[in-house]
N, C-alpha and C. Protein backbone atom coordinates (compact mmCIF):
# COMPACT_ATOMS: atom_id res chain seq x y z
N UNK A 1 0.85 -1.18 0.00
CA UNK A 1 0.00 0.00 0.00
C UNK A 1 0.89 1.24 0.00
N UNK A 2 0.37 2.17 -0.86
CA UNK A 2 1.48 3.29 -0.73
C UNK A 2 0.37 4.74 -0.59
N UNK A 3 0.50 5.56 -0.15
CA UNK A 3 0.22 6.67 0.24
C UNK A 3 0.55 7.92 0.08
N UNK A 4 -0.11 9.30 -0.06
CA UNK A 4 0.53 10.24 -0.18
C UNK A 4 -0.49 11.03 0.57
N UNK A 5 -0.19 12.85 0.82
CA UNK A 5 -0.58 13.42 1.47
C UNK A 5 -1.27 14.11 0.09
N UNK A 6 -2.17 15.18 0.18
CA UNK A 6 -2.70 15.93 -1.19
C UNK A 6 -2.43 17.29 -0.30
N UNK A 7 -1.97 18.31 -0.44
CA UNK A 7 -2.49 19.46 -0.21
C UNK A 7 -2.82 20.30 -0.78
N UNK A 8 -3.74 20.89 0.05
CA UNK A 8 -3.95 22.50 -1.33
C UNK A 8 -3.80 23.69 -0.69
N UNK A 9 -2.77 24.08 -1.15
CA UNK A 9 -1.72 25.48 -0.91
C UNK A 9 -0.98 24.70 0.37
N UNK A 10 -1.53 25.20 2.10
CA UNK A 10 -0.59 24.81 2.84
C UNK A 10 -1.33 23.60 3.46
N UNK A 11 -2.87 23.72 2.99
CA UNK A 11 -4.04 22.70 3.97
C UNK A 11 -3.71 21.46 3.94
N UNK A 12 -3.81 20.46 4.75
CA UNK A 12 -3.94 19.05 4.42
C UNK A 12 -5.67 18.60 3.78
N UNK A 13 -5.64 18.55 2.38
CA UNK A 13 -7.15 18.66 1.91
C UNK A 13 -7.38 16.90 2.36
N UNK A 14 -6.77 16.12 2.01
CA UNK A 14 -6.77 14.56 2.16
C UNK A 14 -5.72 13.70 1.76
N UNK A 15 -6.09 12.49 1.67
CA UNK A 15 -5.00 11.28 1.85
C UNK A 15 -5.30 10.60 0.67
N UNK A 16 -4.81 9.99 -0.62
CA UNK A 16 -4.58 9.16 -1.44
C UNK A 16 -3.75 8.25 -1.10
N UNK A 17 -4.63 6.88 -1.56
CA UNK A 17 -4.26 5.29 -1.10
C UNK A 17 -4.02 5.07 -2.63
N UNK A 18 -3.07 3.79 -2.64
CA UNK A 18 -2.93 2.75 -3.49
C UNK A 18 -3.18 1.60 -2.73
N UNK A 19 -3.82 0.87 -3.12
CA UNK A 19 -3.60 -0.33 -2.41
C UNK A 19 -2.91 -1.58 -3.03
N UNK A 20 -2.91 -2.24 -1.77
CA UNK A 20 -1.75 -3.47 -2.73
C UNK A 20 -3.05 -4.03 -3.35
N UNK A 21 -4.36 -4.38 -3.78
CA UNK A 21 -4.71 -4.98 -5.31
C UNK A 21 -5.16 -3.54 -5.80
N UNK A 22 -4.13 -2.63 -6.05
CA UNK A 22 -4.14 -2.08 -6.91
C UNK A 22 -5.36 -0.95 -7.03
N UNK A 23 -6.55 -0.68 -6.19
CA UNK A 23 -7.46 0.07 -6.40
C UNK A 23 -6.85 1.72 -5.56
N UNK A 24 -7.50 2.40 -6.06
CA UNK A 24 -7.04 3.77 -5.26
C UNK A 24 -8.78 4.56 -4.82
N UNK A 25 -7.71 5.29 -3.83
CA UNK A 25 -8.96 5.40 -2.55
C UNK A 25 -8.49 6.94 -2.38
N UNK A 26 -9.11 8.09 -2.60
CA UNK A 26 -9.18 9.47 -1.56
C UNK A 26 -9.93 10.07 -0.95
N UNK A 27 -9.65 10.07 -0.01
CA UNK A 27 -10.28 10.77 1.43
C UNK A 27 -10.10 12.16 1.65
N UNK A 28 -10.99 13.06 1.55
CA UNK A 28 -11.01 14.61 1.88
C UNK A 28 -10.71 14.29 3.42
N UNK A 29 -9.20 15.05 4.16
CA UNK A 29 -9.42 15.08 5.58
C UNK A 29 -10.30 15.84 6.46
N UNK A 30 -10.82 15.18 7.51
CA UNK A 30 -12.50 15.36 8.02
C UNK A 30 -12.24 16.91 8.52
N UNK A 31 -10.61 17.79 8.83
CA UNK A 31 -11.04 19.15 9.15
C UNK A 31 -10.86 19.93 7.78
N UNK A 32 -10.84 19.10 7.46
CA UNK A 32 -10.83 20.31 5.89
C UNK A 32 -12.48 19.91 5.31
N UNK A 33 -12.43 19.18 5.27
CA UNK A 33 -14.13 18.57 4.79
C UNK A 33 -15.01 19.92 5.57
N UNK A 34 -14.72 20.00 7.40
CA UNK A 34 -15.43 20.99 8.21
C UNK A 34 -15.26 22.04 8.07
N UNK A 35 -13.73 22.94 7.66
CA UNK A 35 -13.41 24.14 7.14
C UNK A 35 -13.35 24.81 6.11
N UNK A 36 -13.73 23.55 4.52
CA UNK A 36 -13.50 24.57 3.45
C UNK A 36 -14.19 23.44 2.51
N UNK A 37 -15.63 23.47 2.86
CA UNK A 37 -16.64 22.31 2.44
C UNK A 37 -17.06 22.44 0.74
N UNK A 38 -16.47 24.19 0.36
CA UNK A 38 -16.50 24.63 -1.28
C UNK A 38 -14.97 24.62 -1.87
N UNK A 39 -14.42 24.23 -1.57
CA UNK A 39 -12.68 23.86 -1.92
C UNK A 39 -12.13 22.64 -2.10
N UNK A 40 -13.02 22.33 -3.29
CA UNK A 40 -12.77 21.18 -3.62
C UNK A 40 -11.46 21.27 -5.13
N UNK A 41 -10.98 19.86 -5.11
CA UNK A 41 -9.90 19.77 -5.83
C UNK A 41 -10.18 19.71 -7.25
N UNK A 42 -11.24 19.56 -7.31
CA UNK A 42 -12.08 19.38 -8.96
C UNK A 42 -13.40 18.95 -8.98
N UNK A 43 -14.04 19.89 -10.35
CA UNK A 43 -15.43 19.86 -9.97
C UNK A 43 -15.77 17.97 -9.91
N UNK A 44 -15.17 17.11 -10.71
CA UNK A 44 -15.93 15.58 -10.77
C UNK A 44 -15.05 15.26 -9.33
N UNK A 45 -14.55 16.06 -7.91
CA UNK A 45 -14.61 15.80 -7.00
C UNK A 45 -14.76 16.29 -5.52
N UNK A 46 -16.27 16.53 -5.49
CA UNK A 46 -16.83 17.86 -4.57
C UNK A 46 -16.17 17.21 -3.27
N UNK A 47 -16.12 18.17 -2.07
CA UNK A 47 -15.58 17.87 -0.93
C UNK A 47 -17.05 16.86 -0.57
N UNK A 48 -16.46 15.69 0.40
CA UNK A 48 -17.75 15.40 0.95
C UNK A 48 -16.64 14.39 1.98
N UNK A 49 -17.31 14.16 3.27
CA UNK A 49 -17.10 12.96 4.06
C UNK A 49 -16.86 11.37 3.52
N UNK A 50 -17.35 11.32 2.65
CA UNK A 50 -16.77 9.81 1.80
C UNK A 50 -16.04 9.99 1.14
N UNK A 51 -15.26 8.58 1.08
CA UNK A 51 -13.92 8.38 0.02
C UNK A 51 -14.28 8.02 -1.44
N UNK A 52 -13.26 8.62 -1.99
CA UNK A 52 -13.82 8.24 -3.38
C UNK A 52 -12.72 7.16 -3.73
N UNK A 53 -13.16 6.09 -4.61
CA UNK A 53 -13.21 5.15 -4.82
C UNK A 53 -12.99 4.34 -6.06
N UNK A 54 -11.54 4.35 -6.96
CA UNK A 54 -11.45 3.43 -7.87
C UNK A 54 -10.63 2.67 -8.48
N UNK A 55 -11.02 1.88 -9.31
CA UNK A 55 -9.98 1.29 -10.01
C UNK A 55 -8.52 1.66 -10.80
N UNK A 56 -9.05 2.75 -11.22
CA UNK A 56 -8.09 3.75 -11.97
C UNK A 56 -7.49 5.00 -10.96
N UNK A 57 -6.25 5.14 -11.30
CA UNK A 57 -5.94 6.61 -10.61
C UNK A 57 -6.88 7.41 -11.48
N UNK A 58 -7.50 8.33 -10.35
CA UNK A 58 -8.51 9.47 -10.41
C UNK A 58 -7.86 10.50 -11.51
N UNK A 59 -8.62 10.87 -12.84
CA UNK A 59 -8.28 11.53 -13.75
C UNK A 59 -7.15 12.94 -13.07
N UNK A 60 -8.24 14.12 -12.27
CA UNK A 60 -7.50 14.84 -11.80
C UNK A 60 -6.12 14.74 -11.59
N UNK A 61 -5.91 13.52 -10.67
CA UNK A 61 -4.14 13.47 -10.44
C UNK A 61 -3.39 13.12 -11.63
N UNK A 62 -4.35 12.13 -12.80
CA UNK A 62 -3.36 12.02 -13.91
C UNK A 62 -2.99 13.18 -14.56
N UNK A 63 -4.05 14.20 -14.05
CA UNK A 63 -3.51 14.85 -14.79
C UNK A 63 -2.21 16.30 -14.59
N UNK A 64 -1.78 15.95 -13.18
CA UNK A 64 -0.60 16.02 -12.81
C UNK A 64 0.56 15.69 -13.24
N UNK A 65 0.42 14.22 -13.65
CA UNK A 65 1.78 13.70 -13.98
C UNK A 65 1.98 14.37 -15.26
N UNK A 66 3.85 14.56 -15.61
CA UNK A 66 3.68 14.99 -16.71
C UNK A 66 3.96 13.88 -18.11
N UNK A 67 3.80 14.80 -19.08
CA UNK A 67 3.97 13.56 -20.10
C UNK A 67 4.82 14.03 -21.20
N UNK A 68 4.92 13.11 -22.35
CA UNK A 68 6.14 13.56 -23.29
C UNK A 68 7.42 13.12 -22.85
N UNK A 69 8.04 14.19 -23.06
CA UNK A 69 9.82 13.77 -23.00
C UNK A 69 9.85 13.75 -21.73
N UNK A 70 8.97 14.98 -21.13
CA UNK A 70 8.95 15.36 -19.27
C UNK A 70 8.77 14.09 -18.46
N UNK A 71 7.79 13.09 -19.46
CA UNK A 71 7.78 12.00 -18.26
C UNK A 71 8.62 10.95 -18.54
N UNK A 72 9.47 11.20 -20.23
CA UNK A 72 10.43 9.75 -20.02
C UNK A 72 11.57 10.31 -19.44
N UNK A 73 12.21 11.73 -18.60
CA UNK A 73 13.14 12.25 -17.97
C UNK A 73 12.94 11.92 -16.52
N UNK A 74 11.44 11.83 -15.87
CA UNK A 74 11.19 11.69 -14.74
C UNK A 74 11.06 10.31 -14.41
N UNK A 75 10.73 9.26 -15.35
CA UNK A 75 10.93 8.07 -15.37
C UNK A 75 11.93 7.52 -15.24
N UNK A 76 12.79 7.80 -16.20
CA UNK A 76 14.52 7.61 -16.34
C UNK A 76 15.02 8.07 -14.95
N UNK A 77 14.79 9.40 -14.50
CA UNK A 77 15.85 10.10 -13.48
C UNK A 77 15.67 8.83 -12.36
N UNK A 78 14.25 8.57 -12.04
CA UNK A 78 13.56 7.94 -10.30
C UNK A 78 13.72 6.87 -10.94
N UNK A 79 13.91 6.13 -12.05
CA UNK A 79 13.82 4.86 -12.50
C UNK A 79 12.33 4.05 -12.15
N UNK A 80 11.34 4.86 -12.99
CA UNK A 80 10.41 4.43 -12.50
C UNK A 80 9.15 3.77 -13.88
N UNK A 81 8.89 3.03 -13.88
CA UNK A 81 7.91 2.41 -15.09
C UNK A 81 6.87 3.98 -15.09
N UNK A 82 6.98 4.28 -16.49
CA UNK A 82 6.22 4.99 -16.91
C UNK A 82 4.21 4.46 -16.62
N UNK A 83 4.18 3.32 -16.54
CA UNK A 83 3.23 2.99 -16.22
C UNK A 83 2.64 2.91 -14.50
N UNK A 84 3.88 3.12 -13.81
CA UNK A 84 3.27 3.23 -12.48
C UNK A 84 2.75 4.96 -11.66
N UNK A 85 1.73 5.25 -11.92
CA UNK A 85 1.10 6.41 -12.27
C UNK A 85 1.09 6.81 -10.89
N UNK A 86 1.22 5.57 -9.47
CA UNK A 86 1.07 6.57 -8.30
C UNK A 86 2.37 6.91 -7.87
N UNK A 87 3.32 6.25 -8.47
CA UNK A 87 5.19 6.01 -8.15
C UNK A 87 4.82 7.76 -8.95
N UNK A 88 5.10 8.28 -10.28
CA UNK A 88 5.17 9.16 -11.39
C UNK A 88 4.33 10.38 -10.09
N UNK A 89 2.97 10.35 -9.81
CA UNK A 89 2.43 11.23 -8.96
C UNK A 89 3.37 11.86 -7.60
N UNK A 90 3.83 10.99 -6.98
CA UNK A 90 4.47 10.91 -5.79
C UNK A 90 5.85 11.54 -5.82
N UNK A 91 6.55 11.28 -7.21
CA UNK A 91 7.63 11.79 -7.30
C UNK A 91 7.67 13.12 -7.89
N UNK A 92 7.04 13.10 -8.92
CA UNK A 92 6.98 14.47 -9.45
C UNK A 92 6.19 15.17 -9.06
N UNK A 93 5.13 15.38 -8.28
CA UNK A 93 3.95 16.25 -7.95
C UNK A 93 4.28 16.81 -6.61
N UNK A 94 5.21 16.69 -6.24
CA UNK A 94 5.11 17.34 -4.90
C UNK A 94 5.81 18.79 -4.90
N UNK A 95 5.82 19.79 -5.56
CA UNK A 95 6.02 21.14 -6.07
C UNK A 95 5.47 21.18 -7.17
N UNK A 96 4.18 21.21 -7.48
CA UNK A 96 3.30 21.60 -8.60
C UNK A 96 3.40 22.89 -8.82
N UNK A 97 3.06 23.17 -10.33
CA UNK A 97 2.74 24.60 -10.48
C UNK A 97 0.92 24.44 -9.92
N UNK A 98 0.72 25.86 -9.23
CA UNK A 98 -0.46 25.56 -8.63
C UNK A 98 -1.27 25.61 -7.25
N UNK A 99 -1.86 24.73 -6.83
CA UNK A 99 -2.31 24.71 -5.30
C UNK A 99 -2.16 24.05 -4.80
N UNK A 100 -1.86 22.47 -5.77
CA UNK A 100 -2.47 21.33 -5.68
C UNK A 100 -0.68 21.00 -4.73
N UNK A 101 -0.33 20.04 -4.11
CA UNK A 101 0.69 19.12 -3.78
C UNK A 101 0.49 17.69 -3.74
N UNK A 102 1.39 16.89 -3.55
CA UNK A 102 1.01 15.45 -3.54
C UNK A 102 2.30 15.12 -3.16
N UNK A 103 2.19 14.86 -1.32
CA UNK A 103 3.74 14.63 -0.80
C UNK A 103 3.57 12.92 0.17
N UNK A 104 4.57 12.33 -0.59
CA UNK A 104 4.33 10.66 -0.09
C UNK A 104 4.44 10.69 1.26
N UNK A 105 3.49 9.56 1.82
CA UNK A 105 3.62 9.11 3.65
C UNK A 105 5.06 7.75 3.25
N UNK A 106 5.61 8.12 3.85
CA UNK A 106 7.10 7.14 4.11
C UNK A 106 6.16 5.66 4.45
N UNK A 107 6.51 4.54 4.11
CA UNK A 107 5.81 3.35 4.78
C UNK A 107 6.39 2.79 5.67
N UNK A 108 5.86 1.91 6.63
CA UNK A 108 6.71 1.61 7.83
C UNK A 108 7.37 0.32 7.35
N UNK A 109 7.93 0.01 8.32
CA UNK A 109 8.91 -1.40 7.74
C UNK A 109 7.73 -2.43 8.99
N UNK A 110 7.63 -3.71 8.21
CA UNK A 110 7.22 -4.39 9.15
C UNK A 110 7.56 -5.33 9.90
N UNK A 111 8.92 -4.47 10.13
CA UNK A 111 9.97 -5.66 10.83
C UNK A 111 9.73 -5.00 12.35
């Protein structure tokens, strides 16, 4: 399972999951849900108390990652399969041009 933080500007807006079979999960965090209930990250994703929920990484963030030469440089640099879209998010999105951030939760070891 891998994780990242989302923010918008300095807020913690919510949490994006990968999970290990692969589905992705985001959660508006519940004081931002209470403090800024019209500040949502995109209109196909209004703030609300439920997680949203899918198979696919959520268009919005794809459309973060970059593409072209930009993403076979960012692929190449992190050595990362151009196809792994939450690895590509995690690495490159965390200084967006923008509001948006996307800064990874470290995973624990389960030793």
């Amino acid at each position: 399972m891998r994780q990242a933080k989302v923010l918008y500007r300095e807020y913690l807006a919510g949490i994006l999951t990968e999970t290990d079979e692969g589905q992705f999960i985001f959660q508006y965090d519940e004081e931002y849900v209470t403090e800024f209930p019209n500040r949502f990250l995109t209109f196909s994703m209004p703030v609300r108390p439920q997680p949203y929920i899918d198979k696919n990484l959520f268009s919005f963030f794809e459309g973060l990652i970059p593409e072209g030469w930009l993403l076979n440089i960012a692929s190449q640099n992190w050595k990362l399969n151009p196809r792994d879209r939450m690895g590509l998010l995690m690495a490159c999105c965390q200084n967006c041009i923008g509001a948006i951030s996307v800064v990874p939760i470290p995973q624990e070891d389960d030793n």
